[in-house]
PDB file of N, CA and C in Angstrom:
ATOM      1  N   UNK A   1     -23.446  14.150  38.461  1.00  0.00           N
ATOM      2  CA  UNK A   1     -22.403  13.890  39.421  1.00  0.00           C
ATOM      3  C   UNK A   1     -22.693  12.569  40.124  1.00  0.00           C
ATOM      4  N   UNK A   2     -21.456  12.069  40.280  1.00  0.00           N
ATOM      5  CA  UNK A   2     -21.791  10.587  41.238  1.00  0.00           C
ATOM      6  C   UNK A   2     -22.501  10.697  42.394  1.00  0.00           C
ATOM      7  N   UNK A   3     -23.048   9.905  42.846  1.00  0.00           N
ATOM      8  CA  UNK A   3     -23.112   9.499  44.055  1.00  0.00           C
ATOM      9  C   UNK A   3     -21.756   8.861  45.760  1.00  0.00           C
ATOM     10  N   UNK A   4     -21.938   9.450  46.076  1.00  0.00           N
ATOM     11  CA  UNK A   4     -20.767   8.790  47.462  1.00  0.00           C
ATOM     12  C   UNK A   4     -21.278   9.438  48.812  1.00  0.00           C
ATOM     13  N   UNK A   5     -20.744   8.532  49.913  1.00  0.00           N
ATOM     14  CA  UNK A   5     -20.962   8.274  51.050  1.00  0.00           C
ATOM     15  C   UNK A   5     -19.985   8.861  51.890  1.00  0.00           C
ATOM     16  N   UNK A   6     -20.204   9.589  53.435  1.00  0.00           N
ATOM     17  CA  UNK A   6     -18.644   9.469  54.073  1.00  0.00           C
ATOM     18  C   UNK A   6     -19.356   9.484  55.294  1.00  0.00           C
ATOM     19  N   UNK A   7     -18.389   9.141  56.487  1.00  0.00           N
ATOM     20  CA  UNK A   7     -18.654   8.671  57.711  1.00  0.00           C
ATOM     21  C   UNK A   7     -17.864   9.400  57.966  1.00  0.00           C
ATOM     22  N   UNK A   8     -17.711  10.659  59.355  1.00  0.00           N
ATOM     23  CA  UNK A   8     -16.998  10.559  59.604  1.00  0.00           C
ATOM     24  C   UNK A   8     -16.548   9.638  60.766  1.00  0.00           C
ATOM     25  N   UNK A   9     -15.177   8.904  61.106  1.00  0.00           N
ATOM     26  CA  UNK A   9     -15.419   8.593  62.451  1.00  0.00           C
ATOM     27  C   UNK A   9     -14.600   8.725  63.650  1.00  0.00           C
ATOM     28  N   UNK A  10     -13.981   9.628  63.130  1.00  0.00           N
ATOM     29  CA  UNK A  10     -13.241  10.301  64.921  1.00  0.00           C
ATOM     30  C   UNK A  10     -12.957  11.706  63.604  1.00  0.00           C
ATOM     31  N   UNK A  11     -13.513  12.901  64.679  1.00  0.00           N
ATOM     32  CA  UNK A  11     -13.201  14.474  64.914  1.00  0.00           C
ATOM     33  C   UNK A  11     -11.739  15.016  65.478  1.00  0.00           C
ATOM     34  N   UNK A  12     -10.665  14.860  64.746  1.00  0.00           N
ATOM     35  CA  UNK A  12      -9.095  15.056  65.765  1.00  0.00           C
ATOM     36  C   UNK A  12      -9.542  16.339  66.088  1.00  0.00           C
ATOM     37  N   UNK A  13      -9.612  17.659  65.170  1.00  0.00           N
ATOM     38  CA  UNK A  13      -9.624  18.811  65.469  1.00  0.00           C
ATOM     39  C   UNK A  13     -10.083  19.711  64.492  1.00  0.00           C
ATOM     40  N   UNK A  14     -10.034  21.261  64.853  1.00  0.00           N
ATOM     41  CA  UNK A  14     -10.572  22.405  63.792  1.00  0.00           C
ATOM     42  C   UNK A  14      -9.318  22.714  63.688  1.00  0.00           C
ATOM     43  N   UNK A  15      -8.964  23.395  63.115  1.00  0.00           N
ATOM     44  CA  UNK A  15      -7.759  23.816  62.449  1.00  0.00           C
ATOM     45  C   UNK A  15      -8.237  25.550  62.387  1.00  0.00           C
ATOM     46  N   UNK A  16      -8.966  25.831  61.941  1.00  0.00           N
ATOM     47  CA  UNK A  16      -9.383  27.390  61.635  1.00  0.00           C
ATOM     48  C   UNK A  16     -10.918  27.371  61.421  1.00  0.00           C
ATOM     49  N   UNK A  17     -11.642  28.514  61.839  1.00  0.00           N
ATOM     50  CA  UNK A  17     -12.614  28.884  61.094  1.00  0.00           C
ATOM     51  C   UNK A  17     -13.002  29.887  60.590  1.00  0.00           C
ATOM     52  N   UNK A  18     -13.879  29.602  59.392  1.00  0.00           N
ATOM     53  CA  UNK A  18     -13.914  30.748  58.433  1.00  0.00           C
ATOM     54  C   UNK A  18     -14.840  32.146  59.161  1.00  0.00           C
ATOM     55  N   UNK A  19     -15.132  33.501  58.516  1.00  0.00           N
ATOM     56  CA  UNK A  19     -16.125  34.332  58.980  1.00  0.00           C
ATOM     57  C   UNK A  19     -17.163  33.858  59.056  1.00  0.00           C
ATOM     58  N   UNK A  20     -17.541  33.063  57.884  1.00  0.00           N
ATOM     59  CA  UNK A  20     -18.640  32.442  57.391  1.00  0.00           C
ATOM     60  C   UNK A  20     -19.378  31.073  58.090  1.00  0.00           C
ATOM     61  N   UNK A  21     -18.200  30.974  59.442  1.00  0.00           N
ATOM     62  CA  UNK A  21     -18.737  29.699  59.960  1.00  0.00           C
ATOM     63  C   UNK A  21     -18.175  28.267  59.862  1.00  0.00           C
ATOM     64  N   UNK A  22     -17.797  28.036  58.711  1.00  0.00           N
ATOM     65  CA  UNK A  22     -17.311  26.763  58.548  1.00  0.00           C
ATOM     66  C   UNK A  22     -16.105  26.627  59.162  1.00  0.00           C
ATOM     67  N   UNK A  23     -15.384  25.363  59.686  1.00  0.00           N
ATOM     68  CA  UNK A  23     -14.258  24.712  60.228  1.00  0.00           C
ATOM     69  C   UNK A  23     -13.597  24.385  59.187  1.00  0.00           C
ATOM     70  N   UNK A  24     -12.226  24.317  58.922  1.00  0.00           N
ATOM     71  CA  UNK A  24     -11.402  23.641  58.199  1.00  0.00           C
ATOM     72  C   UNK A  24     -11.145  23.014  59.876  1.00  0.00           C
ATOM     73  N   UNK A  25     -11.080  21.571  59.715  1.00  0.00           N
ATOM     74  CA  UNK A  25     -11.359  20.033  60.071  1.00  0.00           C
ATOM     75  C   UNK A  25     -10.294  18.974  59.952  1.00  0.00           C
ATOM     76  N   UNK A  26      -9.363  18.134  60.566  1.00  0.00           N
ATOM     77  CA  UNK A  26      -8.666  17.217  60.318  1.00  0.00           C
ATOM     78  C   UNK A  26      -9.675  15.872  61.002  1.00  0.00           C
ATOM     79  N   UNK A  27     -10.171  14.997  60.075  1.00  0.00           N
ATOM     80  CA  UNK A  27     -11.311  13.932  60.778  1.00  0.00           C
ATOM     81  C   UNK A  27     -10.356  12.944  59.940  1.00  0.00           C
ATOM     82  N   UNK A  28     -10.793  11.264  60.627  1.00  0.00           N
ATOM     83  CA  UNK A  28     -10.579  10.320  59.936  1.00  0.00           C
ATOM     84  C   UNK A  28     -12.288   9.891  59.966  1.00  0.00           C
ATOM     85  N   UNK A  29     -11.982   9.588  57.755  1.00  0.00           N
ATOM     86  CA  UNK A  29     -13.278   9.437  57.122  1.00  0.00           C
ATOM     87  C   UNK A  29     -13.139   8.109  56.251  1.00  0.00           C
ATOM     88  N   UNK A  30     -14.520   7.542  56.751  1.00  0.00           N
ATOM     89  CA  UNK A  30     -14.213   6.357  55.306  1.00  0.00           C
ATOM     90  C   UNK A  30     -15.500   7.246  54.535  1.00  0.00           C
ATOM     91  N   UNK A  31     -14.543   6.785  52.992  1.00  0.00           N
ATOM     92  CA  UNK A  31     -15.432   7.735  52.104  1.00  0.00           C
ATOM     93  C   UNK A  31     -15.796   6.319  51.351  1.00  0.00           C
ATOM     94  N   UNK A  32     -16.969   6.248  50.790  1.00  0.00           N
ATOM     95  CA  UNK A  32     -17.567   4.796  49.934  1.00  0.00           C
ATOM     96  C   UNK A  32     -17.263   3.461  51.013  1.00  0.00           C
ATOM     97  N   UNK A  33     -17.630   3.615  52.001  1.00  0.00           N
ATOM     98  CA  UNK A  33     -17.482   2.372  52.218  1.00  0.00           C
ATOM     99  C   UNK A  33     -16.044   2.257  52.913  1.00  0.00           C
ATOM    100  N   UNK A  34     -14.954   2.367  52.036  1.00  0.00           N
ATOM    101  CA  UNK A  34     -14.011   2.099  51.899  1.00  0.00           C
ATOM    102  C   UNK A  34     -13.349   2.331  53.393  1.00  0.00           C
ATOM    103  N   UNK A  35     -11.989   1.684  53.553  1.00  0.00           N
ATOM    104  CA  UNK A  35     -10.817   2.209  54.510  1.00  0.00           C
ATOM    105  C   UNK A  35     -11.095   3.475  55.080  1.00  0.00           C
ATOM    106  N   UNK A  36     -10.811   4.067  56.267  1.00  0.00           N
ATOM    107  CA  UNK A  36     -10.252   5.428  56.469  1.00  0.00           C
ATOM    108  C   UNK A  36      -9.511   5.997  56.290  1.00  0.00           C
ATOM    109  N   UNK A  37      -9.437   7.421  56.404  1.00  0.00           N
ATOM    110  CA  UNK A  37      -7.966   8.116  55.686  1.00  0.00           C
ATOM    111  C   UNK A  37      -8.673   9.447  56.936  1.00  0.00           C
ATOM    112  N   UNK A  38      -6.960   9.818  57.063  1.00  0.00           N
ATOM    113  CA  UNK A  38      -7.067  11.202  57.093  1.00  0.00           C
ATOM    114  C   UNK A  38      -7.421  12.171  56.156  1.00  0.00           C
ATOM    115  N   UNK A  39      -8.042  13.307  56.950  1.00  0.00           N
ATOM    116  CA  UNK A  39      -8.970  14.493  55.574  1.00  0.00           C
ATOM    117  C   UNK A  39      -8.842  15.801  56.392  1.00  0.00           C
ATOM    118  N   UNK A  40      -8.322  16.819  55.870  1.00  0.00           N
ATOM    119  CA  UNK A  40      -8.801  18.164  55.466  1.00  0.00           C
ATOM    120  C   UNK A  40      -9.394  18.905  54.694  1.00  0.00           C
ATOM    121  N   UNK A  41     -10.147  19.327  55.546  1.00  0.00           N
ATOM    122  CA  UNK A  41     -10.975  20.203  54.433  1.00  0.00           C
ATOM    123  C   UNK A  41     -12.060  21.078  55.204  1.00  0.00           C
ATOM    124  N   UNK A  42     -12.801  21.747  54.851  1.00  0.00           N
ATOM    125  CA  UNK A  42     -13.575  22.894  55.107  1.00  0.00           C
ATOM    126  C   UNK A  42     -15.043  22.270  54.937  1.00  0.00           C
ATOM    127  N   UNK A  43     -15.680  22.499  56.432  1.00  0.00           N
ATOM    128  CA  UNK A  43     -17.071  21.961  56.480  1.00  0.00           C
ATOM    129  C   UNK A  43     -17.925  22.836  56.954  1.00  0.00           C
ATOM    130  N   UNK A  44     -19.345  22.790  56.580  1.00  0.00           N
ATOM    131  CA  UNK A  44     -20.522  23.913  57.366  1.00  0.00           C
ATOM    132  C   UNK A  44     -20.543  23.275  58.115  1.00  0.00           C
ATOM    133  N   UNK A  45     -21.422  24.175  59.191  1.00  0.00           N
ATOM    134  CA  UNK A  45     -21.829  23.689  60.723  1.00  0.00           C
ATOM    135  C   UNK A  45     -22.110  22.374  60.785  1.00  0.00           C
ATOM    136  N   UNK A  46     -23.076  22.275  59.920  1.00  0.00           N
ATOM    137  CA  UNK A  46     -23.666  21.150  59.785  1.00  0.00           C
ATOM    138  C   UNK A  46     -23.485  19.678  59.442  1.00  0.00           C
ATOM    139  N   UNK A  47     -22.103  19.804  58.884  1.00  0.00           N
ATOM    140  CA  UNK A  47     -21.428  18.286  58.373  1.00  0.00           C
ATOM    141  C   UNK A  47     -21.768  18.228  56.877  1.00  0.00           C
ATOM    142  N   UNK A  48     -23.409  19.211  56.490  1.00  0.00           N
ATOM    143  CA  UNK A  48     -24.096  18.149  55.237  1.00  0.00           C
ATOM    144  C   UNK A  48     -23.243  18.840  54.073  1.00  0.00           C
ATOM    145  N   UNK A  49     -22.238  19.485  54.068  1.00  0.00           N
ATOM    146  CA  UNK A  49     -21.620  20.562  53.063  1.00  0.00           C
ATOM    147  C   UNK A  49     -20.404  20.437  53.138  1.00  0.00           C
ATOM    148  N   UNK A  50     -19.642  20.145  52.233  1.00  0.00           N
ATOM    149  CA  UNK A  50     -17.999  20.533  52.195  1.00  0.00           C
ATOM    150  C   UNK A  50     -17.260  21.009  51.373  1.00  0.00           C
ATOM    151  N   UNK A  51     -16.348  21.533  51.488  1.00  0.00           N
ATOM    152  CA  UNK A  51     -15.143  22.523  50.454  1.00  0.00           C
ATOM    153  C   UNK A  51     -14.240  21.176  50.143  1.00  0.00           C
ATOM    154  N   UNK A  52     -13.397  21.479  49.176  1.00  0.00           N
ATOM    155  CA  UNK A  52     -12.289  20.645  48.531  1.00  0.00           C
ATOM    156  C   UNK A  52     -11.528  20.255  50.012  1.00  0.00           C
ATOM    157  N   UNK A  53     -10.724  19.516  49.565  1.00  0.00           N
ATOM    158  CA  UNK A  53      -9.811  18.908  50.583  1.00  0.00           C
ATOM    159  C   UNK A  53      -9.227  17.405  50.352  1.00  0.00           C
ATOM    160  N   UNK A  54      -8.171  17.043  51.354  1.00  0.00           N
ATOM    161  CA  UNK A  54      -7.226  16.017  50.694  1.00  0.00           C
ATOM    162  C   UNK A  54      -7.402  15.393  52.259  1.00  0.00           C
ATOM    163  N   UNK A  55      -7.047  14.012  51.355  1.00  0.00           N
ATOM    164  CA  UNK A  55      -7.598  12.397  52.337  1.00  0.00           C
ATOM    165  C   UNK A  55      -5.829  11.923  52.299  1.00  0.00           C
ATOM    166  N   UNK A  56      -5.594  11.617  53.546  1.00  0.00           N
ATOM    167  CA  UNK A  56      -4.513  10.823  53.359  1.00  0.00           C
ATOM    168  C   UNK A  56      -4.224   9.573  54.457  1.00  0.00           C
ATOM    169  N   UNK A  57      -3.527   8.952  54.014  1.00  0.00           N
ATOM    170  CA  UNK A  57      -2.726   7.671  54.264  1.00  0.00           C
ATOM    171  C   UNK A  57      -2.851   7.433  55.921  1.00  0.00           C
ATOM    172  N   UNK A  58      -2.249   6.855  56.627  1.00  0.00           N
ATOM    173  CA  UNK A  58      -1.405   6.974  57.689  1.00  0.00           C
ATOM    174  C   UNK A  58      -0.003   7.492  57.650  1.00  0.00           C
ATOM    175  N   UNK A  59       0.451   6.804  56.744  1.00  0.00           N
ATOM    176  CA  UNK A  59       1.417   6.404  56.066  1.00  0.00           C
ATOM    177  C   UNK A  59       1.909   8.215  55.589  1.00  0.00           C
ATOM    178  N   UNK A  60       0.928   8.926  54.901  1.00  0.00           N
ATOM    179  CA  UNK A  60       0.955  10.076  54.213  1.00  0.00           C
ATOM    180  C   UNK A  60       0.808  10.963  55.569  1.00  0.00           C
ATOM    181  N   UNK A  61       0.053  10.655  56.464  1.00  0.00           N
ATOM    182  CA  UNK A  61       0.059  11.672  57.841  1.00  0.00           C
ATOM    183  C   UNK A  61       1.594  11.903  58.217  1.00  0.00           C
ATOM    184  N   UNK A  62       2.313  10.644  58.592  1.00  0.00           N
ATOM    185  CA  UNK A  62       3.049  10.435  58.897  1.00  0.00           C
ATOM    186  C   UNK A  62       4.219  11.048  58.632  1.00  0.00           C
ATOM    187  N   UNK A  63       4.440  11.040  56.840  1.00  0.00           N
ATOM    188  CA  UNK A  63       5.295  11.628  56.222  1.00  0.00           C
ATOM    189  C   UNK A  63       5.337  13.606  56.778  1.00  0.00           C
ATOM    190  N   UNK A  64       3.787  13.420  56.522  1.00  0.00           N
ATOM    191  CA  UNK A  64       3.491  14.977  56.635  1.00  0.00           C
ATOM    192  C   UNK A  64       4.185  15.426  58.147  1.00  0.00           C
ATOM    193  N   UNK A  65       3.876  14.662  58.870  1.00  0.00           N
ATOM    194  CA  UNK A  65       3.850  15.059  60.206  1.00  0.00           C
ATOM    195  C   UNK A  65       5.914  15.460  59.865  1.00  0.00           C
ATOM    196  N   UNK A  66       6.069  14.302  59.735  1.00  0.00           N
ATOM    197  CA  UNK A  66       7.837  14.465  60.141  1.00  0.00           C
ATOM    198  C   UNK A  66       8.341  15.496  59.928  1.00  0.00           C
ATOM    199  N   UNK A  67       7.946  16.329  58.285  1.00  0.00           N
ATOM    200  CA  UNK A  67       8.084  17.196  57.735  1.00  0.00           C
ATOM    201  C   UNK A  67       7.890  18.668  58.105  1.00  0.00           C
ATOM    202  N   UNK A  68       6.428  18.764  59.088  1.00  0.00           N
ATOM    203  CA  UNK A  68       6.220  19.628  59.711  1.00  0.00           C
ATOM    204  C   UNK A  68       7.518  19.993  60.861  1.00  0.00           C
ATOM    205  N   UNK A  69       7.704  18.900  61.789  1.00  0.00           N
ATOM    206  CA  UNK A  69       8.312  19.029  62.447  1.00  0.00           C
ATOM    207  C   UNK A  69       9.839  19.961  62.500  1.00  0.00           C
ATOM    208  N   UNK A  70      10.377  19.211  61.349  1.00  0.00           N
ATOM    209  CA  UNK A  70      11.331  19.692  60.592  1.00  0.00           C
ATOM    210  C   UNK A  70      11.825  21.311  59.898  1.00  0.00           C
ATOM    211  N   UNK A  71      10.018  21.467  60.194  1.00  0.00           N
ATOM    212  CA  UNK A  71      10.425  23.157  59.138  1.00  0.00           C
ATOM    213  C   UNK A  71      10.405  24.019  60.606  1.00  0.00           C
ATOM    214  N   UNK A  72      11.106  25.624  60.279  1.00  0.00           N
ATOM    215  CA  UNK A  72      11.202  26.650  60.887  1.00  0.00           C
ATOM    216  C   UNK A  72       9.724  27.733  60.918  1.00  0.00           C
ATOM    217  N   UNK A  73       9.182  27.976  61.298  1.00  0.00           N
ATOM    218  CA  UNK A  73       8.161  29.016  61.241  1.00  0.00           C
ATOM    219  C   UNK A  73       8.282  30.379  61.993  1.00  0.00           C
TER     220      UNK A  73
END
């Protein structure tokens, strides 16, 4: 498996946590170096561990966000 890096660098919020402890997490992360993005995903206490999850845009927050807004729950 490759190697990669992530920073996070601002914590917005938890979203849920599991029995097991971990946070599902909305952080902005630069992953490699690279730009930041928004990310969800599921982390141990600890930061050093994570579950799948999706990085997005501003641009892609954005979209998301409007969309949320928009729906009925």
């Amino acid at each position: 498996m490759a190697e990669f890096s992530y920073e996070i660098l601002k914590t917005i919020g938890v979203l849920s946590v599991s029995p097991k402890g971990w946070n599902r997490e909305l952080n902005l992360i630069s992953w490699n170096g690279r730009s930041p993005k928004y990310d969800i995903r599921d982390w141990a206490p600890d930061h050093e561990k994570m579950g799948k999850g999706i990085s997005m845009s501003t641009e892609d927050l954005s979209a998301l966000k409007e969309l949320l807004e928009n729906i009925q729950l």
